[in-house]
N, C-alpha and C. Protein backbone atom coordinates (compact mmCIF):
# COMPACT_ATOMS: atom_id res chain seq x y z
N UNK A 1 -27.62 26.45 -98.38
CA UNK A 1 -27.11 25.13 -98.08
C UNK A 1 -27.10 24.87 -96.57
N UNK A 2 -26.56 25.95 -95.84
CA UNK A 2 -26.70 25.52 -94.82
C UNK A 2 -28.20 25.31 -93.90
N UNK A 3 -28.97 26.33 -94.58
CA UNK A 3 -30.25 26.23 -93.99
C UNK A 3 -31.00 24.81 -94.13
N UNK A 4 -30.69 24.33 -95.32
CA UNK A 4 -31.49 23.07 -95.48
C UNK A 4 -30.43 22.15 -94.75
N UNK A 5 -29.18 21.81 -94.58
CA UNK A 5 -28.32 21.20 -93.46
C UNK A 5 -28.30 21.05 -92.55
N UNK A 6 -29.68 22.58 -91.75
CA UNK A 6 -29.65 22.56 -89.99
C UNK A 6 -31.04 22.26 -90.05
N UNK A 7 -31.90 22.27 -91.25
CA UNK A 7 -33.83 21.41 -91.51
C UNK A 7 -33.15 19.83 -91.13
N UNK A 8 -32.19 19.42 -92.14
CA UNK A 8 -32.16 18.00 -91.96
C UNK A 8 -31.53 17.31 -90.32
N UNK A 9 -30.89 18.22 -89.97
CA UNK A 9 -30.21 18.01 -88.52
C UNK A 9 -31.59 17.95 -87.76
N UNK A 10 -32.33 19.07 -87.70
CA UNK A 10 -33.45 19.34 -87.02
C UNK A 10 -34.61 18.10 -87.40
N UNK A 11 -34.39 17.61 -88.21
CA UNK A 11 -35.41 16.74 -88.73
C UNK A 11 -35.60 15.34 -88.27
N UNK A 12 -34.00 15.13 -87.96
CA UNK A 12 -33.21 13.82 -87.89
C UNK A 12 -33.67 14.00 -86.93
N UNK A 13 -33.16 14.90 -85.54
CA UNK A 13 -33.13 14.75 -84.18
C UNK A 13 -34.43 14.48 -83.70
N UNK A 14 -35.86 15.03 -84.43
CA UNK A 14 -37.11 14.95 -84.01
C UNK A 14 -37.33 13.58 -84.31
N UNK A 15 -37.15 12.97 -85.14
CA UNK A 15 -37.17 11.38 -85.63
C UNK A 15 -36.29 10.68 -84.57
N UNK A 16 -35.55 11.19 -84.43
CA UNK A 16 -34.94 10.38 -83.32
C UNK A 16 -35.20 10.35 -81.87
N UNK A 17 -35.52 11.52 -81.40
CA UNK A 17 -36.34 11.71 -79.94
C UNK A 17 -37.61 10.79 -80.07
N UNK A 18 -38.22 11.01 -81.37
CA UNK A 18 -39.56 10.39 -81.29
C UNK A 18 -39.66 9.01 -81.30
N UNK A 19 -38.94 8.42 -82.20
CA UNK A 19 -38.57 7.07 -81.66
C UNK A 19 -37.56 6.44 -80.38
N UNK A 20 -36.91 7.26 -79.81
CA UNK A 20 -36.49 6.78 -78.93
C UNK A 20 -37.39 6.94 -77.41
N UNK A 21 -38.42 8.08 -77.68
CA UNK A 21 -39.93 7.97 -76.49
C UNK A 21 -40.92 7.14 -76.49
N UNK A 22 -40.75 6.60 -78.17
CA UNK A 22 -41.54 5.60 -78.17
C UNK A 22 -41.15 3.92 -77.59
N UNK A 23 -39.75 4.01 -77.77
CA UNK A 23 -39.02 2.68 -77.08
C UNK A 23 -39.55 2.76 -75.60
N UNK A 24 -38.84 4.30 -74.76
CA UNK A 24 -38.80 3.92 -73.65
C UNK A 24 -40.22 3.94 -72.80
N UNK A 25 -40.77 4.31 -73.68
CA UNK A 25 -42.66 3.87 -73.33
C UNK A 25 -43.17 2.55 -73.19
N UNK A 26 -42.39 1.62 -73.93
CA UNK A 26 -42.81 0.12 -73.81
C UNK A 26 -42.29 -0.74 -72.93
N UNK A 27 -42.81 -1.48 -71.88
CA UNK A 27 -42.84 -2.49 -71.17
C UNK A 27 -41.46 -2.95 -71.23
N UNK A 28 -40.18 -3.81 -70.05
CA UNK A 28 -39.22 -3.95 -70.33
C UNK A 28 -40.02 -5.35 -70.31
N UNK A 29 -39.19 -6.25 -71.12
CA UNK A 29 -39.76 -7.83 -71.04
C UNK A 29 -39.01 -8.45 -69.59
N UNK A 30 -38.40 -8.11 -69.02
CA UNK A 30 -37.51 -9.04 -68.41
C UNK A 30 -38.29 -8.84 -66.67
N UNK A 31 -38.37 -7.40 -66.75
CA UNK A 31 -39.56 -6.72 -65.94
C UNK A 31 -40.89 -7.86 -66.31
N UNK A 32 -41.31 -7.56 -67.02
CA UNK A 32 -42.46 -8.15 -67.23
C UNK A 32 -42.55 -9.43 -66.65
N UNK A 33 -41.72 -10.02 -67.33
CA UNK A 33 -41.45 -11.87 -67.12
C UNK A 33 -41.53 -12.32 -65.56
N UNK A 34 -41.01 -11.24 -64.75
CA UNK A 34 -40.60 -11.59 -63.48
C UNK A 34 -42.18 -11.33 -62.43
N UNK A 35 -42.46 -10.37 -63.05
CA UNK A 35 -44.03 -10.19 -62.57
C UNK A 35 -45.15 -11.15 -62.94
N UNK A 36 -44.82 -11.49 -64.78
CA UNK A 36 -45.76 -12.63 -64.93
C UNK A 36 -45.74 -14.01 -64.81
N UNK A 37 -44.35 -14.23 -63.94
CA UNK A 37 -44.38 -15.91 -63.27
C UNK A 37 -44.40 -15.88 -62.02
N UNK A 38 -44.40 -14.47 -61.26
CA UNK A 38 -44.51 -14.31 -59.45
C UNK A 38 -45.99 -13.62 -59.22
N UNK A 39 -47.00 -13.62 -59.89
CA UNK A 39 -48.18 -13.56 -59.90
C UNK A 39 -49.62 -13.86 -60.77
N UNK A 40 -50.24 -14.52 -59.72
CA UNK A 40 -51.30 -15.39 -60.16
C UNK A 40 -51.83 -14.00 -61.34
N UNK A 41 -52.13 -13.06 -60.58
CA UNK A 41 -53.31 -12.19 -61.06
C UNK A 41 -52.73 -11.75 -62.32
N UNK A 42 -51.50 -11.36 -61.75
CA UNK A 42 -50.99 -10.42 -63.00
C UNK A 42 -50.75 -11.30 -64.25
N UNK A 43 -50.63 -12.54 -64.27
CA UNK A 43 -50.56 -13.34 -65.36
C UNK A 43 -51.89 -13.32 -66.36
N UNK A 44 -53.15 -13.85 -65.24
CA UNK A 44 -54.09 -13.54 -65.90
C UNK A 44 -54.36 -12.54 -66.68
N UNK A 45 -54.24 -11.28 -66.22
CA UNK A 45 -54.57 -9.81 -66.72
C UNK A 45 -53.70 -9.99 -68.78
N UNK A 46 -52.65 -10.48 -68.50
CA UNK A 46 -51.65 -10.61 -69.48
C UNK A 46 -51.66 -11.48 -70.71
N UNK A 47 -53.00 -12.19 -70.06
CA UNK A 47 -53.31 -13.45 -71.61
C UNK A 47 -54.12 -13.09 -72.28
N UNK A 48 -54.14 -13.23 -73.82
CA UNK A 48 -55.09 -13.22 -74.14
C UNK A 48 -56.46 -14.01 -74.79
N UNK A 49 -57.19 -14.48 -74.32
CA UNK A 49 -58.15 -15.29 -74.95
C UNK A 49 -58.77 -15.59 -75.75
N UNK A 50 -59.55 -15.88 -76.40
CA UNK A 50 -59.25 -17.46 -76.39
C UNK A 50 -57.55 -17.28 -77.36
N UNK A 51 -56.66 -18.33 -76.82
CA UNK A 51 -55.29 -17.95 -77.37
C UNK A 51 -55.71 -18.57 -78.73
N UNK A 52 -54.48 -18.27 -79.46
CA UNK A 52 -54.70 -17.89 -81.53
C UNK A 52 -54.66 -19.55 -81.43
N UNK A 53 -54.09 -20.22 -80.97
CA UNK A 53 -54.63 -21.69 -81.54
C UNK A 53 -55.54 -22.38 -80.62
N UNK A 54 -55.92 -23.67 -80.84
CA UNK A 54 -57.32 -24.02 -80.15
C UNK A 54 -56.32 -25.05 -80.10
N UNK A 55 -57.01 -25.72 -78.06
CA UNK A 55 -56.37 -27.16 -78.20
C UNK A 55 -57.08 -28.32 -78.78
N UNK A 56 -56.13 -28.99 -79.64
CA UNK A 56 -56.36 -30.41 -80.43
C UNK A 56 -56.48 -31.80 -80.10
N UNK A 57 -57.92 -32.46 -79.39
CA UNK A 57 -57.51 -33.57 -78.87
C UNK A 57 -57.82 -34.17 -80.02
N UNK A 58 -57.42 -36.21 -79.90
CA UNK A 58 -58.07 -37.37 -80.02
C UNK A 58 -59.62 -37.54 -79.91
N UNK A 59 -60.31 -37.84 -80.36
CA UNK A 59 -61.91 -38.25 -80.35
C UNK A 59 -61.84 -39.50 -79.24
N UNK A 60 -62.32 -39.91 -78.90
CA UNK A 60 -62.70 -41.24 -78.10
C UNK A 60 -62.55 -42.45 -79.16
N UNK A 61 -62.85 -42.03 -80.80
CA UNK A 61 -62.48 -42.89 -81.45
C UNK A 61 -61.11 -43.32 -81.86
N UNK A 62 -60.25 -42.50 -81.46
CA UNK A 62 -58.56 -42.81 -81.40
C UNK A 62 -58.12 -42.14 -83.08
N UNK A 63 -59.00 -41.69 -83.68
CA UNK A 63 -59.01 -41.48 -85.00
C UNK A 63 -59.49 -39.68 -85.31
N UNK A 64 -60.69 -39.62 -85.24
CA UNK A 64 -61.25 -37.95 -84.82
C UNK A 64 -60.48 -37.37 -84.11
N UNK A 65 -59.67 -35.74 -85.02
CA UNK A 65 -59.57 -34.63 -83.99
C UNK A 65 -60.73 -33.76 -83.55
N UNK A 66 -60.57 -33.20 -82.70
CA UNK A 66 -61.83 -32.40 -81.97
C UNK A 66 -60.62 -31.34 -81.71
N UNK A 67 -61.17 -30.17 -81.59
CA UNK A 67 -60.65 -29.12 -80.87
C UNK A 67 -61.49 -27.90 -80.06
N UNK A 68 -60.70 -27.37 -79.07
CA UNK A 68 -61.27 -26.89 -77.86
C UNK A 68 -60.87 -25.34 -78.32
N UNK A 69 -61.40 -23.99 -77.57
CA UNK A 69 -60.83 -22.82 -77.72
C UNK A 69 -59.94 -22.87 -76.19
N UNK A 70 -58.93 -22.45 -76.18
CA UNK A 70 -57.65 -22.32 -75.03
C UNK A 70 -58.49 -21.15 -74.17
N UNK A 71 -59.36 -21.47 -73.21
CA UNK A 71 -59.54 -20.41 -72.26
C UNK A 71 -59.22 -19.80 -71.37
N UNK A 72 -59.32 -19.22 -70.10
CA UNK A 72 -58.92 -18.80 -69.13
C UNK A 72 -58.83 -20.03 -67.83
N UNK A 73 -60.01 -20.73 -68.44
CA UNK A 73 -60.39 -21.99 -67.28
C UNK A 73 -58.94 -22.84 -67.61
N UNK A 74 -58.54 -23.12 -68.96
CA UNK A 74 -57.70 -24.33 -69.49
C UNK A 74 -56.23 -23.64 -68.93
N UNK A 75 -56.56 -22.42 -68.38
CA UNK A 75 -54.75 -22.16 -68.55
C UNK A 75 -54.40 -22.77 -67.69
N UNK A 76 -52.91 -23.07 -67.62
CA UNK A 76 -51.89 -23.65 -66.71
C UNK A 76 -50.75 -22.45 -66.22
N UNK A 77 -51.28 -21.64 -64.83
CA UNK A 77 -50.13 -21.16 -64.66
C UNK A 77 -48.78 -21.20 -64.25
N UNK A 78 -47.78 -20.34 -65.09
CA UNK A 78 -46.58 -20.49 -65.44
C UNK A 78 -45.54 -19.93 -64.49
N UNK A 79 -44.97 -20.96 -63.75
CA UNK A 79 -44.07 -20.12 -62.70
C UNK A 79 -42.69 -19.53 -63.14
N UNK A 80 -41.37 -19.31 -63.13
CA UNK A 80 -40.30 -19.27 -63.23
C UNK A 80 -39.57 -19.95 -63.84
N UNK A 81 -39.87 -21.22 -63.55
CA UNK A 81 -38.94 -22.11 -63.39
C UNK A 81 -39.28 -23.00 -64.93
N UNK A 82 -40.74 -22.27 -65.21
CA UNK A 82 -41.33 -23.03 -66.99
C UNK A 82 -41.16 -22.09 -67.55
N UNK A 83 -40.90 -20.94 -67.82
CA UNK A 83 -39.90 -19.94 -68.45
C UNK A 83 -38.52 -19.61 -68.45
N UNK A 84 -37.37 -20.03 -67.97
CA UNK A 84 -36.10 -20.30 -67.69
C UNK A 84 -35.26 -21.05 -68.69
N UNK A 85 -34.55 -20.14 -69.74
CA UNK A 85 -34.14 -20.65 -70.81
C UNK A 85 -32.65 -21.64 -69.92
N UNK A 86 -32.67 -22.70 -70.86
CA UNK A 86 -31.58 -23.88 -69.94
C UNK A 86 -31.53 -25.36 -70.48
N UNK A 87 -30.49 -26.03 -70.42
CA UNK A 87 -30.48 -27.08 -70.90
C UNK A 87 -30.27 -28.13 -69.99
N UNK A 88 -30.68 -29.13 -68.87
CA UNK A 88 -30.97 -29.78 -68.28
C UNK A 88 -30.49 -31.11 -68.65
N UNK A 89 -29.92 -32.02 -68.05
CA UNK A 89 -29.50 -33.18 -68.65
C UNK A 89 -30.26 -34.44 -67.72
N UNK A 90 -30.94 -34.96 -67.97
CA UNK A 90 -31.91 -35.93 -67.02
C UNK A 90 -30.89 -36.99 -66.75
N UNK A 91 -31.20 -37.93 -65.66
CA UNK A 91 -30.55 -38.91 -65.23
C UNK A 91 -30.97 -40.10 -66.30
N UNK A 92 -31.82 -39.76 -66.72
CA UNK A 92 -31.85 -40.69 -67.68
C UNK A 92 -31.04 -40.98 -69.27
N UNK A 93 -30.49 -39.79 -69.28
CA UNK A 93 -29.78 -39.22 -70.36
C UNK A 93 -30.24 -38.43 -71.43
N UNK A 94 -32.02 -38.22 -70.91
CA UNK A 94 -32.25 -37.26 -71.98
C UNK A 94 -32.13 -36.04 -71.88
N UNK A 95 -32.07 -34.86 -72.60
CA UNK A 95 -31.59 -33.26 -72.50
C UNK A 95 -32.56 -32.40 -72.36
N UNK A 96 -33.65 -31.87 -71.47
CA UNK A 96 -34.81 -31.05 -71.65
C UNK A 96 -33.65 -29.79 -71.86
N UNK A 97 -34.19 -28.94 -73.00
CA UNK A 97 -34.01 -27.80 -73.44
C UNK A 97 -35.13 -26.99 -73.39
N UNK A 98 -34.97 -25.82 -72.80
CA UNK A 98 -35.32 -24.31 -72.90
C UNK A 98 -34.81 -22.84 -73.37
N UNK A 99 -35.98 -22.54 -74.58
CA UNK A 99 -35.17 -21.42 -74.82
C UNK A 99 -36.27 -20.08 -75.39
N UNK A 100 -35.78 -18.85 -76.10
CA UNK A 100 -36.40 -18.45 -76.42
C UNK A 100 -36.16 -18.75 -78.39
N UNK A 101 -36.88 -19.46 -79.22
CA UNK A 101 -36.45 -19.84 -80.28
C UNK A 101 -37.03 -18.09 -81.58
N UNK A 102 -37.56 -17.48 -80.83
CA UNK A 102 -37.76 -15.99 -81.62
C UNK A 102 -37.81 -15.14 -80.28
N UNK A 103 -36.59 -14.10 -80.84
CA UNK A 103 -36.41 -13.06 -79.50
C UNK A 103 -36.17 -11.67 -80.41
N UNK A 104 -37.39 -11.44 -80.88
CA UNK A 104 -37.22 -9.93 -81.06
C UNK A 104 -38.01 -8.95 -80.52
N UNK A 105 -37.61 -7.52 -80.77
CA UNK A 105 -38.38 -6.78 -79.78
C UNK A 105 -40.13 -6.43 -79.17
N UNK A 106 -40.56 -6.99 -80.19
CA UNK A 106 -41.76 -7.21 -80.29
C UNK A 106 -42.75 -8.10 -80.11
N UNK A 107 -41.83 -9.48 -80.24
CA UNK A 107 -42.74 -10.72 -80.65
C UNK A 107 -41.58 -11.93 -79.88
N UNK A 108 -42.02 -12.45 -79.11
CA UNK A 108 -41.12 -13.46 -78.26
C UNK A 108 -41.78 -15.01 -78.77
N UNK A 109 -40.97 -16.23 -79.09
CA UNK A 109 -41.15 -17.56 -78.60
C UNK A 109 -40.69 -17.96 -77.92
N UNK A 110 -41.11 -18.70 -76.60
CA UNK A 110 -40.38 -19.76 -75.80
C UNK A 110 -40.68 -21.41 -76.10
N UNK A 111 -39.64 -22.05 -76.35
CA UNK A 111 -40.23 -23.48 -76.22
C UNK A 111 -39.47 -24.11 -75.32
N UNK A 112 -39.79 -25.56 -75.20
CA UNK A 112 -39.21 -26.15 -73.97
C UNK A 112 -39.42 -27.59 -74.56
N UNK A 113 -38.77 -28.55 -74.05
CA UNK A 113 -38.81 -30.04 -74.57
C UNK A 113 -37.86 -30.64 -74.37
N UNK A 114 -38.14 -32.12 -74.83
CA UNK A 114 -36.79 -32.30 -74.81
C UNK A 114 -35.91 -33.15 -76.05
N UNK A 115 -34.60 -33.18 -76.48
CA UNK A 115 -34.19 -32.91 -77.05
C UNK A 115 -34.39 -33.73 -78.22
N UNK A 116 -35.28 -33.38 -79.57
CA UNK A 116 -35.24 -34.62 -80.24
C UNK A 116 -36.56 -34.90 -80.09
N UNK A 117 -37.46 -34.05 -79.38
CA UNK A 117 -38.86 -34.00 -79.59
C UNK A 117 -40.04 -32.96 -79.49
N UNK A 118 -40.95 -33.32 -79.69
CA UNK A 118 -41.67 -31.66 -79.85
C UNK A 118 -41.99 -31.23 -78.76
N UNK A 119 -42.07 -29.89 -78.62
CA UNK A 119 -42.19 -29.05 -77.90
C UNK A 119 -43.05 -29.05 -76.46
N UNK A 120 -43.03 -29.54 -75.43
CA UNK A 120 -43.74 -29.88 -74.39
C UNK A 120 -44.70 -28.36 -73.97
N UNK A 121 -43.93 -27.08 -74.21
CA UNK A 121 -43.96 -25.71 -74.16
C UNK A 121 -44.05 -25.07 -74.87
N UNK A 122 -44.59 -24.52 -75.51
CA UNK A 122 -44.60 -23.39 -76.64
C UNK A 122 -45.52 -21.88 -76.21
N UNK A 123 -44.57 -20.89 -75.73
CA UNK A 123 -45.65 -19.54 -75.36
C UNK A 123 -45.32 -18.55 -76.23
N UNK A 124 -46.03 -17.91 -76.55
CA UNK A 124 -46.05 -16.78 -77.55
C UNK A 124 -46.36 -15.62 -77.12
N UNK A 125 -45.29 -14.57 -76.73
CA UNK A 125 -45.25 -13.15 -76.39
C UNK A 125 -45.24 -12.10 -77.61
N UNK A 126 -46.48 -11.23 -77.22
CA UNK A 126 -46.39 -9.68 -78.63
C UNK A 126 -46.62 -8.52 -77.57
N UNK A 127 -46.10 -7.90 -77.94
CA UNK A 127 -45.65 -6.34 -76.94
C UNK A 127 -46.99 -5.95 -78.07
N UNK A 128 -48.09 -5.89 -76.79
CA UNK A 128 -48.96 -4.62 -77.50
C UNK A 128 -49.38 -3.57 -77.01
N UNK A 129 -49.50 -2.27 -77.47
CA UNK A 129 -49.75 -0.75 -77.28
C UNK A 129 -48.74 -0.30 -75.82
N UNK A 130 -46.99 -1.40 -76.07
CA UNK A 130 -46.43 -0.69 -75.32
C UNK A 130 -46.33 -1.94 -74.02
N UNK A 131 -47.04 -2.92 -73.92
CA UNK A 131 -47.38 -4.19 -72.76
C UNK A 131 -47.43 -5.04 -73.13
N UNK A 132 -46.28 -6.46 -72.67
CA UNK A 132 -46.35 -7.81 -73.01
C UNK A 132 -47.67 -8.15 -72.51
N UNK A 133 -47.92 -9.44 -73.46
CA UNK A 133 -49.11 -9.98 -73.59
C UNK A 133 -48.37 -11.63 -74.07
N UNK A 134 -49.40 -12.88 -73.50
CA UNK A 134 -49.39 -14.60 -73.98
C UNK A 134 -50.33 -13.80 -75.10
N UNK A 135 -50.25 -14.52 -76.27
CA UNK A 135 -51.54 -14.36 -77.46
C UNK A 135 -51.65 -15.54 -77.92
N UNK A 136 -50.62 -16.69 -77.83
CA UNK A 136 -50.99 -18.13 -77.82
C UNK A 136 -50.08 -19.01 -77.25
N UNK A 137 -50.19 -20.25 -76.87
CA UNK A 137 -49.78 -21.26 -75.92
C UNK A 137 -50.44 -22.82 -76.25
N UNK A 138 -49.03 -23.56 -76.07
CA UNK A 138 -49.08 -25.22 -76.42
C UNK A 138 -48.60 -25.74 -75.32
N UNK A 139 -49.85 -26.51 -74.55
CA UNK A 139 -48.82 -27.12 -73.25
C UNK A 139 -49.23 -28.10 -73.62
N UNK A 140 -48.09 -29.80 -72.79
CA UNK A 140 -48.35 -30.69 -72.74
C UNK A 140 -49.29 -31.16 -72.10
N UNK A 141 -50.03 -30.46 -71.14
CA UNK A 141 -51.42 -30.82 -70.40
C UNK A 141 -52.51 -31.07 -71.55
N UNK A 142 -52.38 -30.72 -72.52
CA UNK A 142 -53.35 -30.92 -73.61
C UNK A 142 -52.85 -30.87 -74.76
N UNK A 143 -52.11 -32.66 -74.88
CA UNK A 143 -51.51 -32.63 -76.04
C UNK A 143 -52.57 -33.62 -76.90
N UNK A 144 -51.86 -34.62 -78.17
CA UNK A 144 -53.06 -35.03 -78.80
C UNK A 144 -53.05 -36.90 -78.38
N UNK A 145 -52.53 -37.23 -77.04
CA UNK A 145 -52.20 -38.11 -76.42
C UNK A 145 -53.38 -38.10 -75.35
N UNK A 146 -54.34 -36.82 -75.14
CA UNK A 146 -55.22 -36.80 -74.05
C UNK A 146 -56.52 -37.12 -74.85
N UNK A 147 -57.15 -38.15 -74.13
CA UNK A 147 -58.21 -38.35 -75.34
C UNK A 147 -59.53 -37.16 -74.53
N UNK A 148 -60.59 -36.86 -75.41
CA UNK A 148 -61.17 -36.16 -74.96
C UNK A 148 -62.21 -36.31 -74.27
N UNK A 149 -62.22 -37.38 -73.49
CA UNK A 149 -63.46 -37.78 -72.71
C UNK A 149 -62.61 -37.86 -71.39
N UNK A 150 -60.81 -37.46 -70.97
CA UNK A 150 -60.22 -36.93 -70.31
C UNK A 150 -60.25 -35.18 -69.85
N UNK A 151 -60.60 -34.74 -70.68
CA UNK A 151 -60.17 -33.40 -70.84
C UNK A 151 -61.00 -32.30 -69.33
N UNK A 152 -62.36 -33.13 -69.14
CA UNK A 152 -62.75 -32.64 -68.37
C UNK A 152 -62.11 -32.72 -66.85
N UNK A 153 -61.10 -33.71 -66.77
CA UNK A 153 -60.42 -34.34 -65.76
C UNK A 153 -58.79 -33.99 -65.27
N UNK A 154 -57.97 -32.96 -66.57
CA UNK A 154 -57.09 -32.71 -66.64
C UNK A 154 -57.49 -30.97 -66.81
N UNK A 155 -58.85 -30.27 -66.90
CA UNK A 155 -58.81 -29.12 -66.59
C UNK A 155 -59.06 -28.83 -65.20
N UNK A 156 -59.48 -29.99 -64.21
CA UNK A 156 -59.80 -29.93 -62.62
C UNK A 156 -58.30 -30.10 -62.46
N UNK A 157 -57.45 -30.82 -62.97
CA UNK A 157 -55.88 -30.78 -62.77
C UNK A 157 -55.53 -29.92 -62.62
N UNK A 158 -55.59 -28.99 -63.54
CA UNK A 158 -54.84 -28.05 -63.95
C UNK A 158 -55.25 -26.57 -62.71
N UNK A 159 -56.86 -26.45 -62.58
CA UNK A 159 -57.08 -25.59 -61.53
C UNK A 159 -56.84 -26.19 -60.38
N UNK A 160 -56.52 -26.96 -59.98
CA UNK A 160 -55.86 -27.60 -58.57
C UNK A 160 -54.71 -26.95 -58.28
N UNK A 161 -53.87 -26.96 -59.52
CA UNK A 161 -52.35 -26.73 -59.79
C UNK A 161 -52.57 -25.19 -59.55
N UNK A 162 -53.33 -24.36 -60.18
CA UNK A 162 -53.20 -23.19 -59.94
C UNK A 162 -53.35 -22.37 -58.75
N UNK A 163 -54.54 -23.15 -57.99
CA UNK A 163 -55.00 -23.35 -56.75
C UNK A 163 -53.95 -22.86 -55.80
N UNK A 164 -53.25 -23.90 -56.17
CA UNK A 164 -51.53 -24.00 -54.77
C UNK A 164 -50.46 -22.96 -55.33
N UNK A 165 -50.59 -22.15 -56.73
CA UNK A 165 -49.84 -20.98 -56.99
C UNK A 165 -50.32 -19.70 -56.98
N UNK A 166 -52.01 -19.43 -56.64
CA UNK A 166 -52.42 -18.43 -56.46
C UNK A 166 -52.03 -18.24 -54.91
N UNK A 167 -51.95 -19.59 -54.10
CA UNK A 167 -52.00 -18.99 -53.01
C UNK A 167 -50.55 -18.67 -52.77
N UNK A 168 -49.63 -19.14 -52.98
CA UNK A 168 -48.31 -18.71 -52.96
C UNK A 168 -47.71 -17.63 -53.63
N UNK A 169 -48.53 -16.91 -54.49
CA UNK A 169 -48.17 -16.18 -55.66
C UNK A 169 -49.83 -15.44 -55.96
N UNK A 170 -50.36 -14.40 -55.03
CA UNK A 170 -51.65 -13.82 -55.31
C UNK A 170 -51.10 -13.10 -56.73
């Protein structure tokens, strides 16, 4: 009895070392977060492409969806201050909210908006082989309000924008 009592002790503890080396092997998110809104590069390195949904415009006919694959060119990088869970009250009286709406250890949502409408923000974090990773993303830069004979005109936007955060943020 006791021998099989100090197998199961012994058994437990290896199960338990082993999962607890495997925790402290993985990426802290909060670490992460702070690196992937204070650098251009390191953000890049961290997405992955084309992200799991494709953006959805308008046709020129006001009627046709068309959709795009979310590339590296289309991204919009993300400073601090568009990851910052918070509830904001506009002078106008409306409420932009930020939050994380799935926070588990593995798999993160952030959305952002404001209150009473869809999501201006939507990023999608998965801890893989141990390292956060974007695996998909909904910005308002390409919502279904941009018709698509714009699109070529709001992705020169968008690298402009990045333009003035690479250089502040290599």
């Amino acid at each position: 009895m006791k021998a099989i009592r100090l197998a199961f002790c012994l058994f437990s503890a290896f199960v338990l070392a082993t999962m607890t080396s495997h925790a402290a092997g993985d990426e802290d998110f909060q670490t992460f977060l702070k690196k992937f809104t204070s650098s251009a590069s390191f953000q890049y390195s961290r997405l992955k492409f084309p992200m799991k949904s494709p953006i959805t415009l308008l046709d020129d006919d006001g009627e046709t969806e068309k959709t795009f694959s979310f590339t590296k060119e289309k991204w919009p990088l993300l400073d601090k201050e568009s990851l910052t869970e918070g509830n904001i009250t506009e002078e106008e009286g409306g409420i932009y909210i930020s939050k994380y709406t799935v926070n588990e250890p593995t798999h993160k949502e952030f959305e952002a908006g404001y209150e009473e409408s869809e999501a201006s923000l939507r990023v999608v974090f998965e801890l893989i082989a141990g390292k956060w990773y974007v695996t998909d993303c909904y910005s308002d830069w390409y919502n279904l309000d941009l018709p698509v004979s714009e699109l070529n005109e709001t992705i020169r936007s968008v690298q402009e924008e990045n333009k003035a955060f690479q250089k502040a943020n290599p």
